[in-house]
C-alpha atoms as a PDB file:
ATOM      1  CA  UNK A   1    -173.825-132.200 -44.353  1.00  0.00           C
ATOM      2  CA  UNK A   2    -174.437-134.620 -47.717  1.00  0.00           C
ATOM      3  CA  UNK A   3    -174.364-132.538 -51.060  1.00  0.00           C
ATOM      4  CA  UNK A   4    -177.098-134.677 -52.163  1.00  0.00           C
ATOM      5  CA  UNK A   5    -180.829-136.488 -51.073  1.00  0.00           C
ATOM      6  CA  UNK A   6    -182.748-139.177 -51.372  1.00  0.00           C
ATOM      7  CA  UNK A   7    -186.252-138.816 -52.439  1.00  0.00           C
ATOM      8  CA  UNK A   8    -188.927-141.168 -52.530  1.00  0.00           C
ATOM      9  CA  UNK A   9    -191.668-140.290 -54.989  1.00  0.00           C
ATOM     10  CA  UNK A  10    -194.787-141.701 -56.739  1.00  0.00           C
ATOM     11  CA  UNK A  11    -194.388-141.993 -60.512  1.00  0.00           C
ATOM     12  CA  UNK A  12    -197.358-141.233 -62.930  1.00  0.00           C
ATOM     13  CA  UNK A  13    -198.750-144.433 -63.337  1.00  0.00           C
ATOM     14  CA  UNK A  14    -198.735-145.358 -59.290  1.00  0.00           C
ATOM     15  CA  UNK A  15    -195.366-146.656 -58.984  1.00  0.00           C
ATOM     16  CA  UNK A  16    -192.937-145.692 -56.321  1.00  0.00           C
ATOM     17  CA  UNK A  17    -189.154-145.138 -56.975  1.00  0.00           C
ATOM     18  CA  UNK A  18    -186.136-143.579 -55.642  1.00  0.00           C
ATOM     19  CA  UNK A  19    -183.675-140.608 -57.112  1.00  0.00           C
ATOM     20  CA  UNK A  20    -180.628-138.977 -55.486  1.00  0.00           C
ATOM     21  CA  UNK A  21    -180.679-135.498 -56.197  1.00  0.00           C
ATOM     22  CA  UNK A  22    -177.346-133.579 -55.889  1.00  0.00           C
ATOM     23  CA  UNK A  23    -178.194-130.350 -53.738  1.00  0.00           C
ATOM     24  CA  UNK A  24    -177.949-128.154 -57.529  1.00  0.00           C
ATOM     25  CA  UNK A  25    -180.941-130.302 -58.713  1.00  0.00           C
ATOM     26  CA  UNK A  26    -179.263-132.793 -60.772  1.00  0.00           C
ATOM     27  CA  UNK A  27    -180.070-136.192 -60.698  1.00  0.00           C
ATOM     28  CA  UNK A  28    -177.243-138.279 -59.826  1.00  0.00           C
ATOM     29  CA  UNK A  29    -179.156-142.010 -60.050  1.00  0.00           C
ATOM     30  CA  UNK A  30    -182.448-143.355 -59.673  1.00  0.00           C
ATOM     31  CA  UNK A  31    -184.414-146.672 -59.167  1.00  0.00           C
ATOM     32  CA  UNK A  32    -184.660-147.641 -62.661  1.00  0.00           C
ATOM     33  CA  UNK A  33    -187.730-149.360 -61.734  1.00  0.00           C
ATOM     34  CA  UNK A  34    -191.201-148.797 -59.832  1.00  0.00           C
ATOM     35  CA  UNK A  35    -192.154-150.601 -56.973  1.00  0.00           C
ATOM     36  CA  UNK A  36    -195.660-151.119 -56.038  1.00  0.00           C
ATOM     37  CA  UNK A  37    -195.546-149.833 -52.122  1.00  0.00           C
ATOM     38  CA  UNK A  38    -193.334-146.852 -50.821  1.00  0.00           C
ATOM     39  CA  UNK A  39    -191.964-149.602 -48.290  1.00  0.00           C
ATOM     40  CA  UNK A  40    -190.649-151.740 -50.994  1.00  0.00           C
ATOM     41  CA  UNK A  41    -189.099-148.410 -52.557  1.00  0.00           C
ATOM     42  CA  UNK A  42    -187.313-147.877 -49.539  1.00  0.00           C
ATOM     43  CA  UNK A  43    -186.165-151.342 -49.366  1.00  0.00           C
ATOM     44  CA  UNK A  44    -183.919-150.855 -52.411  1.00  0.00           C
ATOM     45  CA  UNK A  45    -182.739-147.583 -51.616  1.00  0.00           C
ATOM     46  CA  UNK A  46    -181.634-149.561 -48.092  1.00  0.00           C
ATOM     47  CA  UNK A  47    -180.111-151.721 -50.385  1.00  0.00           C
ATOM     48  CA  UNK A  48    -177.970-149.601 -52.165  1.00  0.00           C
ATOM     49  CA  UNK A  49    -176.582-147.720 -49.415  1.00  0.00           C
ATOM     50  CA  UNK A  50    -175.926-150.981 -47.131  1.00  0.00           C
ATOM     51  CA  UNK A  51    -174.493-153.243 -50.261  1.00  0.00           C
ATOM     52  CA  UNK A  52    -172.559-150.601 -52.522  1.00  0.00           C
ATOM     53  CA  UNK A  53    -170.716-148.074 -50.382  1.00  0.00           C
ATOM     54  CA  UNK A  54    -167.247-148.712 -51.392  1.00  0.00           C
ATOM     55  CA  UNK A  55    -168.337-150.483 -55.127  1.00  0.00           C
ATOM     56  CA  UNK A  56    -165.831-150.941 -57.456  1.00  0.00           C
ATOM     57  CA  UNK A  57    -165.817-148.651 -60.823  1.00  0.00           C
ATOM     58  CA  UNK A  58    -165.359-150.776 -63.926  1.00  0.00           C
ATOM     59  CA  UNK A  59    -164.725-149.358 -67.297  1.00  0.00           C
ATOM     60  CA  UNK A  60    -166.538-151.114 -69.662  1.00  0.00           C
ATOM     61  CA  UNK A  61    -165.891-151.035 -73.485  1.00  0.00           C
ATOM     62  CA  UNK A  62    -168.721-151.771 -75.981  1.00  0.00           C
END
């Protein structure tokens, strides 16, 4: 069973985005953007899970 979910919601000007929400409530990352159909929502979160599974970590320094 995952500790977390992803949910697909409508924001409050019409968009669509994504979250992962850790099973305590926290939000653990999100679309950063709307999308203008649920289906193109879903796309990305498809995205993420098929292209980043194993992603590197990179510390960055500013």
């Amino acid at each position: 069973m995952a500790d977390a979910t992803f949910e697909i919601y409508e924001d409050e000007v019409g968009q669509y985005r994504w979250r992962l929400v850790h099973d305590n409530g926290n939000i653990i990352a999100d679309s950063g953007e709307g999308y203008a159909s649920k289906q193109k929502a879903r796309q990305g979160l498809d995205s993420v899970k098929e292209n980043a599974p194993d992603a590197d970590v990179e510390e960055v320094d500013e």
